[in-house]
N, C-alpha and C. Protein backbone atom coordinates (compact mmCIF):
# COMPACT_ATOMS: atom_id res chain seq x y z
N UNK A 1 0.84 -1.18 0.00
CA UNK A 1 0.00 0.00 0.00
C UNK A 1 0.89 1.25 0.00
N UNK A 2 0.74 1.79 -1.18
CA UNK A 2 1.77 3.46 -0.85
C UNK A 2 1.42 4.46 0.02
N UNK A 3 2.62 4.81 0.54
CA UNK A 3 2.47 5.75 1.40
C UNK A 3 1.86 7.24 1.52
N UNK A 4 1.54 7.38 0.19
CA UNK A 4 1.05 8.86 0.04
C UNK A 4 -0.24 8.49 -0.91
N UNK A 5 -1.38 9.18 -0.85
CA UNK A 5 -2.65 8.55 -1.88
C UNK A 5 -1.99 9.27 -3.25
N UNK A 6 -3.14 8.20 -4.00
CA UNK A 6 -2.85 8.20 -5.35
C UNK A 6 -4.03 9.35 -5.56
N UNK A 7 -3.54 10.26 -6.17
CA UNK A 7 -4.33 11.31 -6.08
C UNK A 7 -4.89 11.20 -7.96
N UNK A 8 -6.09 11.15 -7.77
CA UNK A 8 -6.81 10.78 -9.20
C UNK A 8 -7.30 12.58 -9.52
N UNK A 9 -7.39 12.56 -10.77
CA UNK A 9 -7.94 14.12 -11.49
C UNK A 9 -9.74 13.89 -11.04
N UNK A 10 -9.92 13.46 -10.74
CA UNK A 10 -11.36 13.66 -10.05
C UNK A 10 -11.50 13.93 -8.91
N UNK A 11 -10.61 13.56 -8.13
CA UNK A 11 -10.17 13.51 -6.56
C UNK A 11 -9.66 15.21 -6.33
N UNK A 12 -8.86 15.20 -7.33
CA UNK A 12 -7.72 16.74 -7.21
C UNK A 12 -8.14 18.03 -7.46
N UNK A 13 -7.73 19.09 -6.87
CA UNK A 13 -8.34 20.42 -7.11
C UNK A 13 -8.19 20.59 -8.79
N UNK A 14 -9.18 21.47 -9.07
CA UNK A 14 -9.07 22.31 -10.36
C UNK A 14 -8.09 22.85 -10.71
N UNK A 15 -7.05 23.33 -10.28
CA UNK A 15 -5.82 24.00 -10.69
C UNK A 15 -4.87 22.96 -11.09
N UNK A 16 -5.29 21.77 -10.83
CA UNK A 16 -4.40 20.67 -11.63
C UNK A 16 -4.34 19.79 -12.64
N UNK A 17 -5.44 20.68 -13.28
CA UNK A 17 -6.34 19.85 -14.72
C UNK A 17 -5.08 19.89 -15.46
N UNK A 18 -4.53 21.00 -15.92
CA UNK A 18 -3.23 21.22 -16.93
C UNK A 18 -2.63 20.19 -16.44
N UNK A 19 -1.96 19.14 -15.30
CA UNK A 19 -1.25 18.39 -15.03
C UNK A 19 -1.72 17.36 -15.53
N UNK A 20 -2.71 16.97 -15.16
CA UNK A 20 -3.96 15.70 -15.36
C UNK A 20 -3.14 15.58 -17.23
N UNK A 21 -3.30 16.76 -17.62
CA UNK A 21 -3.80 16.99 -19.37
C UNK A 21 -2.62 16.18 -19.82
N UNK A 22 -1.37 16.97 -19.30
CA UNK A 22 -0.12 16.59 -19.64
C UNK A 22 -0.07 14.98 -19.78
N UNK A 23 -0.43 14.41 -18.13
CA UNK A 23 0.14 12.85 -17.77
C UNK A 23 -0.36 12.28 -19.00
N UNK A 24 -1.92 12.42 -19.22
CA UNK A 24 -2.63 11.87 -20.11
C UNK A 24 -2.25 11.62 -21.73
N UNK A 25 -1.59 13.15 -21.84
CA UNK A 25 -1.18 13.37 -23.40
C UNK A 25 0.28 12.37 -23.35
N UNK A 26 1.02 12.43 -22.18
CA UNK A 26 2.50 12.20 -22.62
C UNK A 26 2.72 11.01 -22.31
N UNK A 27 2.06 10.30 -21.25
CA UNK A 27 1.53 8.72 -20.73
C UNK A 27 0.71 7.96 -21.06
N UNK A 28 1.37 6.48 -20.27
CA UNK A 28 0.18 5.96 -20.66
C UNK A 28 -1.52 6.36 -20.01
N UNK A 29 -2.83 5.71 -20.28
CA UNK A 29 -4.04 6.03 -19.87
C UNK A 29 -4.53 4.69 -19.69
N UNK A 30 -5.10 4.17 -18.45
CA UNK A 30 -4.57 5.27 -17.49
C UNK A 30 -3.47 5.24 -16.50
N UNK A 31 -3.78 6.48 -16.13
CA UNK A 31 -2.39 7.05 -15.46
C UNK A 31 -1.88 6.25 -14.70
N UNK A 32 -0.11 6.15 -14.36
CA UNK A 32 0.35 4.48 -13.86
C UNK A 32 0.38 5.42 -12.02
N UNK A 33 0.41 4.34 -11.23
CA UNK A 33 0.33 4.63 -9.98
C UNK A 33 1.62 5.95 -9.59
N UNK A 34 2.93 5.61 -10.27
CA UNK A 34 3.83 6.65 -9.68
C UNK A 34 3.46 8.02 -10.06
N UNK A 35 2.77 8.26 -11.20
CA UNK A 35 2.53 9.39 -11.58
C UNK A 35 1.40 9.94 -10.65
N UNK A 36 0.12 9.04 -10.43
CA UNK A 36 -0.58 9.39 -9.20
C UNK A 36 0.02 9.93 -7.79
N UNK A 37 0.68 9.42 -7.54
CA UNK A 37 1.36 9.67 -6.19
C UNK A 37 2.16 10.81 -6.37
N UNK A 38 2.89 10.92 -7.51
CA UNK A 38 3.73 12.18 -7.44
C UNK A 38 2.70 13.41 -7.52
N UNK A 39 1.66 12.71 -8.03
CA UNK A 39 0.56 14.25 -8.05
C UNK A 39 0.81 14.72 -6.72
N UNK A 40 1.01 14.34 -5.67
CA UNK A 40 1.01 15.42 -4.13
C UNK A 40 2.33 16.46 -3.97
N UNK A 41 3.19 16.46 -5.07
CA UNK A 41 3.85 17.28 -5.37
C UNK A 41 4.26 17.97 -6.66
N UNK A 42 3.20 18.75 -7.28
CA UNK A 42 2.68 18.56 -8.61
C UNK A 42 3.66 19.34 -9.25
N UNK A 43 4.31 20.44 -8.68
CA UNK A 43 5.54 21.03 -9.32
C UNK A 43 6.81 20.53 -9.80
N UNK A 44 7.15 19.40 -8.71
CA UNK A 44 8.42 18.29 -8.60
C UNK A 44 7.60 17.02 -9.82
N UNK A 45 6.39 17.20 -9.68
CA UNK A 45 5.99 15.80 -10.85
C UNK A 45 6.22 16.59 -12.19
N UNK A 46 5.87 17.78 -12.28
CA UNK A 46 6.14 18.83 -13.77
C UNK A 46 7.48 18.67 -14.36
N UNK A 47 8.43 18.65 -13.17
CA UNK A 47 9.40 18.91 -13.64
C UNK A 47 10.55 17.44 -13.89
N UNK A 48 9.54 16.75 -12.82
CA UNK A 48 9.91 15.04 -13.09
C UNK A 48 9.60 14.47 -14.47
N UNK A 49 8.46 15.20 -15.34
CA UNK A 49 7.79 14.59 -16.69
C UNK A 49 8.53 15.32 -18.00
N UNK A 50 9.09 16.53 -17.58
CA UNK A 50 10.18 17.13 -18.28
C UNK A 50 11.62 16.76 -18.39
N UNK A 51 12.15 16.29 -17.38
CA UNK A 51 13.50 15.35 -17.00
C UNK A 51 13.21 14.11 -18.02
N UNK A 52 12.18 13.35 -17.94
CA UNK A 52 12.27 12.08 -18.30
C UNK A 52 11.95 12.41 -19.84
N UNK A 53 11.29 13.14 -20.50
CA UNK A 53 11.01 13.56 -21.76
C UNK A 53 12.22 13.45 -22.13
N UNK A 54 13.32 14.30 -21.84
CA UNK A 54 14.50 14.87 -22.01
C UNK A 54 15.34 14.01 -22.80
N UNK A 55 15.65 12.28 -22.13
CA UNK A 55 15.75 11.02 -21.98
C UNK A 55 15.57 10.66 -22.76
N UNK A 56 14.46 10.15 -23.39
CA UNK A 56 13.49 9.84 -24.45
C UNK A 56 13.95 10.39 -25.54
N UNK A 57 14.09 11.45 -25.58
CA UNK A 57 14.18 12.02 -27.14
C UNK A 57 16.05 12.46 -26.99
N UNK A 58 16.30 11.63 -26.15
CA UNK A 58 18.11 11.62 -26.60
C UNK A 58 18.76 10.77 -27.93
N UNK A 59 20.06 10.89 -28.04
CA UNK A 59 20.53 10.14 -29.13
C UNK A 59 20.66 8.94 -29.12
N UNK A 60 20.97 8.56 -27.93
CA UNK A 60 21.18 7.09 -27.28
C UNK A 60 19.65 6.45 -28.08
N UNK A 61 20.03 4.69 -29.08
CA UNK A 61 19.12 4.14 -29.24
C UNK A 61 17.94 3.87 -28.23
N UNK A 62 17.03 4.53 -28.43
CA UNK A 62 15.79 3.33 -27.76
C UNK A 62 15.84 2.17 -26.96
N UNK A 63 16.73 1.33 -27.62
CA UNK A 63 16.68 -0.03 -27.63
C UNK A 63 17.71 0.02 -26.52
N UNK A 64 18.84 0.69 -26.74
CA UNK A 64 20.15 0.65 -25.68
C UNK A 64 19.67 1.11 -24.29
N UNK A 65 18.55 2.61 -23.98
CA UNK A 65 17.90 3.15 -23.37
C UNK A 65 17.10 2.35 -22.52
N UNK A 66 16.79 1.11 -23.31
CA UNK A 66 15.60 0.32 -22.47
C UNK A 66 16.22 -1.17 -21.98
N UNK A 67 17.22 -1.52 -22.60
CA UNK A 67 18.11 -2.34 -21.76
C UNK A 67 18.66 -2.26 -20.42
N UNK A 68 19.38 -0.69 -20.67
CA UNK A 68 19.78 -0.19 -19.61
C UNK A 68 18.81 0.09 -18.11
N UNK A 69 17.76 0.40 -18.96
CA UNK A 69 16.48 0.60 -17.45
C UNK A 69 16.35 -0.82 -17.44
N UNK A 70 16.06 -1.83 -17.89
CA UNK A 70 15.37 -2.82 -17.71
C UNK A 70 16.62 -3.69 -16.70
N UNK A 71 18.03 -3.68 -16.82
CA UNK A 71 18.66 -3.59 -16.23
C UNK A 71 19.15 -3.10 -14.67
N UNK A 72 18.90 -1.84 -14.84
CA UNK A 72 18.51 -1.32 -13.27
C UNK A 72 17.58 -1.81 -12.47
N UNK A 73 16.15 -1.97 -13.47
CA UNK A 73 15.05 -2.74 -12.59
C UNK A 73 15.41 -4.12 -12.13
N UNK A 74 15.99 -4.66 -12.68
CA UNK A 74 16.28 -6.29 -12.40
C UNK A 74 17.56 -5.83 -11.41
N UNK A 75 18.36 -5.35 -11.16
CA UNK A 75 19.67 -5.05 -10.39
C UNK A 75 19.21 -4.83 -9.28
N UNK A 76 18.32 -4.12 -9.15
CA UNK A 76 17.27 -3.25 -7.89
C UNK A 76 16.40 -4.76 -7.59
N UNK A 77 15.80 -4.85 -8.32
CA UNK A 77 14.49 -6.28 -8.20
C UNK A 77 13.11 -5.07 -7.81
N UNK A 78 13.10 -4.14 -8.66
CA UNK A 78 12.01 -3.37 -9.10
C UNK A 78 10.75 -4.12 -9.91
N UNK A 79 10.53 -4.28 -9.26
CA UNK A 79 9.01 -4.79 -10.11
C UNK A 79 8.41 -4.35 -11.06
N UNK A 80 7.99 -3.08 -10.30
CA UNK A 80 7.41 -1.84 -10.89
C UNK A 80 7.66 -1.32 -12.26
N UNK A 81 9.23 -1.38 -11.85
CA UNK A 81 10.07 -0.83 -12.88
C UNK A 81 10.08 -1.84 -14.21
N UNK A 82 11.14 -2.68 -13.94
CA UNK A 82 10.37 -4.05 -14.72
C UNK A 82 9.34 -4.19 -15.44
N UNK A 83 8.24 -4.08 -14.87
CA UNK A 83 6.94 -4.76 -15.51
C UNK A 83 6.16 -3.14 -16.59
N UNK A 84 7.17 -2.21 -16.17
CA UNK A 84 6.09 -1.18 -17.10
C UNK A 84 7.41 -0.87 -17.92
N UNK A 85 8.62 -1.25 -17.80
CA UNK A 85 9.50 -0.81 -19.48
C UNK A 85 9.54 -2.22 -19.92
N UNK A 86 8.67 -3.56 -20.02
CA UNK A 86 9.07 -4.25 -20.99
C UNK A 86 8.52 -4.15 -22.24
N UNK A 87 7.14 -3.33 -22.09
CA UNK A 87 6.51 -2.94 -23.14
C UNK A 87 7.10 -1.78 -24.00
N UNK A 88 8.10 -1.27 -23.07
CA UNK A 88 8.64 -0.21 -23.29
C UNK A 88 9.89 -0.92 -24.71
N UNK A 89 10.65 -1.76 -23.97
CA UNK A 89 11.93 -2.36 -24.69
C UNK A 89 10.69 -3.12 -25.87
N UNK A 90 10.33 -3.83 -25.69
CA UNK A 90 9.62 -4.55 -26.87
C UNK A 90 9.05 -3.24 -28.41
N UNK A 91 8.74 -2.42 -27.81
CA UNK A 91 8.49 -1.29 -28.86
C UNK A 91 9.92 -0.82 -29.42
N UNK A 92 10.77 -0.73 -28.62
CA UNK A 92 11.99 -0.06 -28.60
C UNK A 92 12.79 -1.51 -29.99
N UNK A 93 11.99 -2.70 -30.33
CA UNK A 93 13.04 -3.74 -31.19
C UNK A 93 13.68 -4.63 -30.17
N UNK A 94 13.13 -5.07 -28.85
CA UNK A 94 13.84 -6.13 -27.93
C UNK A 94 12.97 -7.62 -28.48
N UNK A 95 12.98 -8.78 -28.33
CA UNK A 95 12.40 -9.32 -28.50
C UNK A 95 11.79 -9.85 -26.82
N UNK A 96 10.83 -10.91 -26.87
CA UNK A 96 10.41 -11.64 -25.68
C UNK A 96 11.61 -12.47 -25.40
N UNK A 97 12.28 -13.08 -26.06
CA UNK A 97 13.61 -13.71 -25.05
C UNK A 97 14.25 -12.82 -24.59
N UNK A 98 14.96 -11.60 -25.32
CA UNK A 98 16.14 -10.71 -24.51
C UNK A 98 15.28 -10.20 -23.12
N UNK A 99 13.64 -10.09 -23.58
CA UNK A 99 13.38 -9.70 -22.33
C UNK A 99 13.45 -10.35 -21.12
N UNK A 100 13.42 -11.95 -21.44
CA UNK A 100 13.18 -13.23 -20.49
C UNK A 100 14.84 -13.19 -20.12
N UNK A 101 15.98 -12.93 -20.84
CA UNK A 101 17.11 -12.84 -20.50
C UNK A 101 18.02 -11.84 -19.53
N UNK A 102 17.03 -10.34 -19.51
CA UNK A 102 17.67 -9.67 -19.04
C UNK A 102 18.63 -10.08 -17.88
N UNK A 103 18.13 -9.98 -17.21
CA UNK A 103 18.54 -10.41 -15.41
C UNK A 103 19.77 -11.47 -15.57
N UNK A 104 20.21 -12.24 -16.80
CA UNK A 104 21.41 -13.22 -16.94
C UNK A 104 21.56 -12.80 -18.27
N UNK A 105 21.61 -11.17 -18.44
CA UNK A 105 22.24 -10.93 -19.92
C UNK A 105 24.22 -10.95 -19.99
N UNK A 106 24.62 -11.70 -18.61
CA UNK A 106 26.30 -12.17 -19.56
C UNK A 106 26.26 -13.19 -19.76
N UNK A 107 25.37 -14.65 -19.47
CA UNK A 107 25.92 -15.66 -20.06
C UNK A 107 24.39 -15.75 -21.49
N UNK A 108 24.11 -15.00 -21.54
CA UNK A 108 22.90 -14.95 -22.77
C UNK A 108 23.87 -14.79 -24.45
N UNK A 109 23.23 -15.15 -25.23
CA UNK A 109 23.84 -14.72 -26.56
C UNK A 109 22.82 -14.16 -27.56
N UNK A 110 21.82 -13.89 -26.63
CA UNK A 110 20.83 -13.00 -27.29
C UNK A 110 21.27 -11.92 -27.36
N UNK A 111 22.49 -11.40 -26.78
CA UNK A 111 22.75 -9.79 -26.75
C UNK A 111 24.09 -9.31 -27.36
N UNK A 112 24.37 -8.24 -28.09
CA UNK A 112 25.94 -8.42 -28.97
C UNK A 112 26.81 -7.49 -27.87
N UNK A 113 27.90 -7.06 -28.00
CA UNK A 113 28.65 -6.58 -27.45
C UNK A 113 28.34 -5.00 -27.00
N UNK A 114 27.76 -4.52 -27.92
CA UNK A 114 27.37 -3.14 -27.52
C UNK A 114 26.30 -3.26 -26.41
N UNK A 115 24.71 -3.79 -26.51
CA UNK A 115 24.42 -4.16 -25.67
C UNK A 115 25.08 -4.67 -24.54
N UNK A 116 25.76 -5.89 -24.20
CA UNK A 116 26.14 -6.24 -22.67
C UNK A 116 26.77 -5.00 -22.19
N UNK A 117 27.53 -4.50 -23.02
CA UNK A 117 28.34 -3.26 -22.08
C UNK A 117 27.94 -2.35 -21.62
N UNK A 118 26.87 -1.93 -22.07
CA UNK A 118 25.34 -0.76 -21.99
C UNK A 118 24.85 -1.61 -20.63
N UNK A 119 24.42 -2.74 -20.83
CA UNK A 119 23.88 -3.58 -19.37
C UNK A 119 25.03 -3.64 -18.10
N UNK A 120 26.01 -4.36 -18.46
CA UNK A 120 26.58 -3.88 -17.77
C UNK A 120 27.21 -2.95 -16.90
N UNK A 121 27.19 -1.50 -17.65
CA UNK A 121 27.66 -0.38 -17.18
C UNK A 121 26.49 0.41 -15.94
N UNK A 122 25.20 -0.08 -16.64
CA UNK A 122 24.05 -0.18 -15.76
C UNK A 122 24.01 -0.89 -14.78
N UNK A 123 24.51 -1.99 -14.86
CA UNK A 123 24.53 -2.69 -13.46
C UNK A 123 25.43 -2.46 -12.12
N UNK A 124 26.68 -2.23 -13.06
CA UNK A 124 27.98 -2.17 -11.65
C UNK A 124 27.30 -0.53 -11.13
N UNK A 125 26.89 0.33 -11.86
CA UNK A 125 26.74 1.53 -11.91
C UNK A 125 25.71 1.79 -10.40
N UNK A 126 24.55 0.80 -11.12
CA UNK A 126 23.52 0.34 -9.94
C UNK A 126 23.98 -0.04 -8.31
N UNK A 127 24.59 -1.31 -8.59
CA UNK A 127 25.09 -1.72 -7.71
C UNK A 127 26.53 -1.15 -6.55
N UNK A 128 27.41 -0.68 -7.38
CA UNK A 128 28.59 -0.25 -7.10
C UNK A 128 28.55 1.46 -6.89
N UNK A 129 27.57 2.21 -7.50
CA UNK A 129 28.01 3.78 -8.05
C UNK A 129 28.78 4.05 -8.78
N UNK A 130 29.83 3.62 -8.08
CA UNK A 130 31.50 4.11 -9.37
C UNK A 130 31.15 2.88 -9.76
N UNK A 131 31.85 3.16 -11.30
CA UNK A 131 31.98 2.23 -12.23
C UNK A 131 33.74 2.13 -12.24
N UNK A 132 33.86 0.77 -13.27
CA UNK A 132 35.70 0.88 -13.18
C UNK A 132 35.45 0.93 -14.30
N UNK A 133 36.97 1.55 -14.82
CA UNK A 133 37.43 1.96 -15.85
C UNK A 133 37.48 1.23 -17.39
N UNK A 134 37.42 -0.03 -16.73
CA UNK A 134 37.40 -0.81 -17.82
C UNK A 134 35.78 -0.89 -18.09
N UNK A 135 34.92 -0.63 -17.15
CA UNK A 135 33.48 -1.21 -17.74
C UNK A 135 32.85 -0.21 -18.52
N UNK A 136 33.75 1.07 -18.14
CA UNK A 136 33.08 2.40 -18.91
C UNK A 136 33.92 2.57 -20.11
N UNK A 137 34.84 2.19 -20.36
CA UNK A 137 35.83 1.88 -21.54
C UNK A 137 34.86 0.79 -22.83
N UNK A 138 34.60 -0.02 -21.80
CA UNK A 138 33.87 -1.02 -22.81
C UNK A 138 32.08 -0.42 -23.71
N UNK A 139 31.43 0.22 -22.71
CA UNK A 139 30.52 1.13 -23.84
C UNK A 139 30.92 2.19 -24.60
N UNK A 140 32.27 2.73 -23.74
CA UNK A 140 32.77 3.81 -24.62
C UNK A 140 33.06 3.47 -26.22
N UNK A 141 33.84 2.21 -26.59
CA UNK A 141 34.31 1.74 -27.12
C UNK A 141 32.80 1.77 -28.78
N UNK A 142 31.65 1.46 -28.21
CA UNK A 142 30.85 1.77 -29.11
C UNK A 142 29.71 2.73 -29.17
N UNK A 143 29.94 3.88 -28.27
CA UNK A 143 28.88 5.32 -28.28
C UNK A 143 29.57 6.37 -28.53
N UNK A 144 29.34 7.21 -28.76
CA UNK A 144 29.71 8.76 -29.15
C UNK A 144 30.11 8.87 -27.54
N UNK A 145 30.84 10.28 -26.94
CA UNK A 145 30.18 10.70 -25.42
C UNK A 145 29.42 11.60 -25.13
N UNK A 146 28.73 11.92 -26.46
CA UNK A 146 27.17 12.63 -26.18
C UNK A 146 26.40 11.58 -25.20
N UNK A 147 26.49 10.14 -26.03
CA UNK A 147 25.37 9.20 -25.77
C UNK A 147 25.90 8.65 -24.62
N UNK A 148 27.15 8.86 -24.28
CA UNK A 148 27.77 8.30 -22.84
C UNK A 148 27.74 9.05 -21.71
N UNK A 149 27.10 10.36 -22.00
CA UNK A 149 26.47 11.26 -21.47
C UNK A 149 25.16 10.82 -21.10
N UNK A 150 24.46 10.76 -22.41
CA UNK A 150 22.99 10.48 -22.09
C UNK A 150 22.77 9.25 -21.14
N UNK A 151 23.08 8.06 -21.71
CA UNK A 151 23.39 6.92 -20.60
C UNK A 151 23.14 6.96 -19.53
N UNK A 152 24.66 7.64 -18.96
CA UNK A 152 24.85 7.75 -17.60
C UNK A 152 23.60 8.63 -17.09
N UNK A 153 22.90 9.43 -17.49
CA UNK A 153 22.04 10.20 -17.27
C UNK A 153 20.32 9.12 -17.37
N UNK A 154 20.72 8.68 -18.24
CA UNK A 154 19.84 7.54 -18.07
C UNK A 154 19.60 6.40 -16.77
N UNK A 155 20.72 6.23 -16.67
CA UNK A 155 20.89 4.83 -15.83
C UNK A 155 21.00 5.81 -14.26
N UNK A 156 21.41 6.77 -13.85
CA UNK A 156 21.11 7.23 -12.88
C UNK A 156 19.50 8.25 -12.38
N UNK A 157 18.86 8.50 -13.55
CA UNK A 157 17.31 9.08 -13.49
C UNK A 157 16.93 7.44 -13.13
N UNK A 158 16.94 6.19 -13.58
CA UNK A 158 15.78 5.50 -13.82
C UNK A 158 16.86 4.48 -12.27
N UNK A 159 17.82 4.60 -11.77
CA UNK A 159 18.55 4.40 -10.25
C UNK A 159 17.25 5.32 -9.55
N UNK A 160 17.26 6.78 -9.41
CA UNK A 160 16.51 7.60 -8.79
C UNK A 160 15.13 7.35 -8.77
N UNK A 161 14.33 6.85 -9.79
CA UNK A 161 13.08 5.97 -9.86
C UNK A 161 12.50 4.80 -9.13
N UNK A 162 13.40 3.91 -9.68
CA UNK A 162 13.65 2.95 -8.56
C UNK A 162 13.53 2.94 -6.84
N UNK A 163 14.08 4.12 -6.65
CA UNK A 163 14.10 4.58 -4.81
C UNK A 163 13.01 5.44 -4.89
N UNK A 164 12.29 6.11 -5.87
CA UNK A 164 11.24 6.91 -5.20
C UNK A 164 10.23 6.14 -4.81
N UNK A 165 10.07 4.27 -6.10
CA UNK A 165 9.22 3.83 -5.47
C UNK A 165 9.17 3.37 -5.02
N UNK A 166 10.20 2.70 -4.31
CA UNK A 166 10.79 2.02 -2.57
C UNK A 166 9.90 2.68 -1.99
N UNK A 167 10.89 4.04 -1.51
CA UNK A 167 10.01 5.11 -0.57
C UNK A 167 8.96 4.93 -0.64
N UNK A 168 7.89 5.67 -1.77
CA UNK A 168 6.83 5.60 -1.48
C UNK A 168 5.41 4.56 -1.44
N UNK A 169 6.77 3.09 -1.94
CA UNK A 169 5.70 1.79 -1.58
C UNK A 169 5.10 1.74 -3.07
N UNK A 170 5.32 1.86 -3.83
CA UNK A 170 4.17 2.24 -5.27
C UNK A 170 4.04 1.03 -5.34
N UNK A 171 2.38 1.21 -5.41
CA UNK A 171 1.91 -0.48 -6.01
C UNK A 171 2.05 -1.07 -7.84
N UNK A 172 2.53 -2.06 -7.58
CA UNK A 172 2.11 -2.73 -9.50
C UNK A 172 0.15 -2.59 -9.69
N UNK A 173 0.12 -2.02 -11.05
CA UNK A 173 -1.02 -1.83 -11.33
C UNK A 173 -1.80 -3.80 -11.72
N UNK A 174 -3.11 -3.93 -11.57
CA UNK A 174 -3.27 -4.80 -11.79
C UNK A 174 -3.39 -5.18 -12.84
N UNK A 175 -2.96 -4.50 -14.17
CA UNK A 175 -2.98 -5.16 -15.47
C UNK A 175 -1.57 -5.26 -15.94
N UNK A 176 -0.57 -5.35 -14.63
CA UNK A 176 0.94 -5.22 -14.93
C UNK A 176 1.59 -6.62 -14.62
N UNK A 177 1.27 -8.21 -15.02
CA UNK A 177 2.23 -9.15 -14.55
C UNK A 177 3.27 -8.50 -13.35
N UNK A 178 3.29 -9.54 -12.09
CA UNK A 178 4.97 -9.29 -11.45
C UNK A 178 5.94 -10.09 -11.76
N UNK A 179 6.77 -9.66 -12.21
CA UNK A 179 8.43 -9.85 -12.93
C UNK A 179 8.78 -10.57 -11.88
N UNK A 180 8.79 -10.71 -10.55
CA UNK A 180 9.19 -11.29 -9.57
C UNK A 180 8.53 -12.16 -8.53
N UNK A 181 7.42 -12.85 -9.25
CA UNK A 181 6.35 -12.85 -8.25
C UNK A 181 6.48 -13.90 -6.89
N UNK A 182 7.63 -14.36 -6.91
CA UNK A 182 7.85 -15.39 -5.96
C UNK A 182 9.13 -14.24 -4.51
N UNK A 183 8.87 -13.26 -4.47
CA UNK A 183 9.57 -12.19 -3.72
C UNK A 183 8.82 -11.35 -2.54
């Protein structure tokens, strides 16, 4: 049960319709629980839906973008996280095995070299903070450092995700499979 209500546009004052408008236009419908909950801080959610836009329309592939989160979620054991970017990676050109693989994408051969190192760099990143030299060498090896920019910017927004919905308990919606369900 999360800790803060899920504040619905029927529930919420009138001055927050423009917010409502946004989630609706730029999300999915309907609205997923974290975005509810962040409604109780509707300025920090404005500027949370602008951050993550940002992301999205970087240079970094799609596909590399959604490894990397899908990665964090499994590193973390995010559920949440997990179960709402696989639809994400599957649009992005993942197939249903790489998705069934993530979580053991080094001994997988569903994934080529640019990928693992993208996963990887996400993981120690996750797990460790600092990364070593060699693991950031190894995506370097195939991104621009615009996109090794974006990345890292990636893999630490969707780290920061991950803990907001620790904190605030966010429930899996019920039309969301759990990625973990024996946890």
């Amino acid at each position: 049960m999360a800790r803060v209500p899920y504040l619905h546009r029927e529930d919420s004052d009138e001055s927050l319709k423009p917010l409502y408008d946004r989630l609706e236009a730029e999300r999915k419908v309907p609205t997923a629980n974290i975005f509810l909950a962040l409604t109780n801080a509707p300025t920090q959610l404005d500027a949370f839906l602008t951050y993550a836009n940002s992301l999205r329309a970087a240079d970094l592939s799609p596909k590399l973008r959604e490894l990397a989160i899908l990665t964090v979620g499994h590193a973390t054991r995010s559920a949440y996280e997990v179960a709402h970017h696989q639809s994400h990676g599957l649009k992005a050109g993942l197939t249903e095995q790489q998705l069934a693989a993530v979580a053991d994408f080094e001994s997988s051969d569903l994934f080529d070299a640019t990928e693992k190192a993208v996963m990887r760099l996400a993981k120690e990143s996750t797990l460790k903070v600092d990364v070593s030299e060699e693991t950031w060498r190894a995506a370097a090896e195939h991104l621009s450092d615009q996109q090794m920019v974006e990345l890292s910017l990636s893999i630490a927004w969707y780290n920061s995700g991950v803990r907001i919905m620790g904190l605030l308990d966010i429930d899996l919606e019920d039309n969301y499979p759990n990625p973990f369900p024996n946890s």
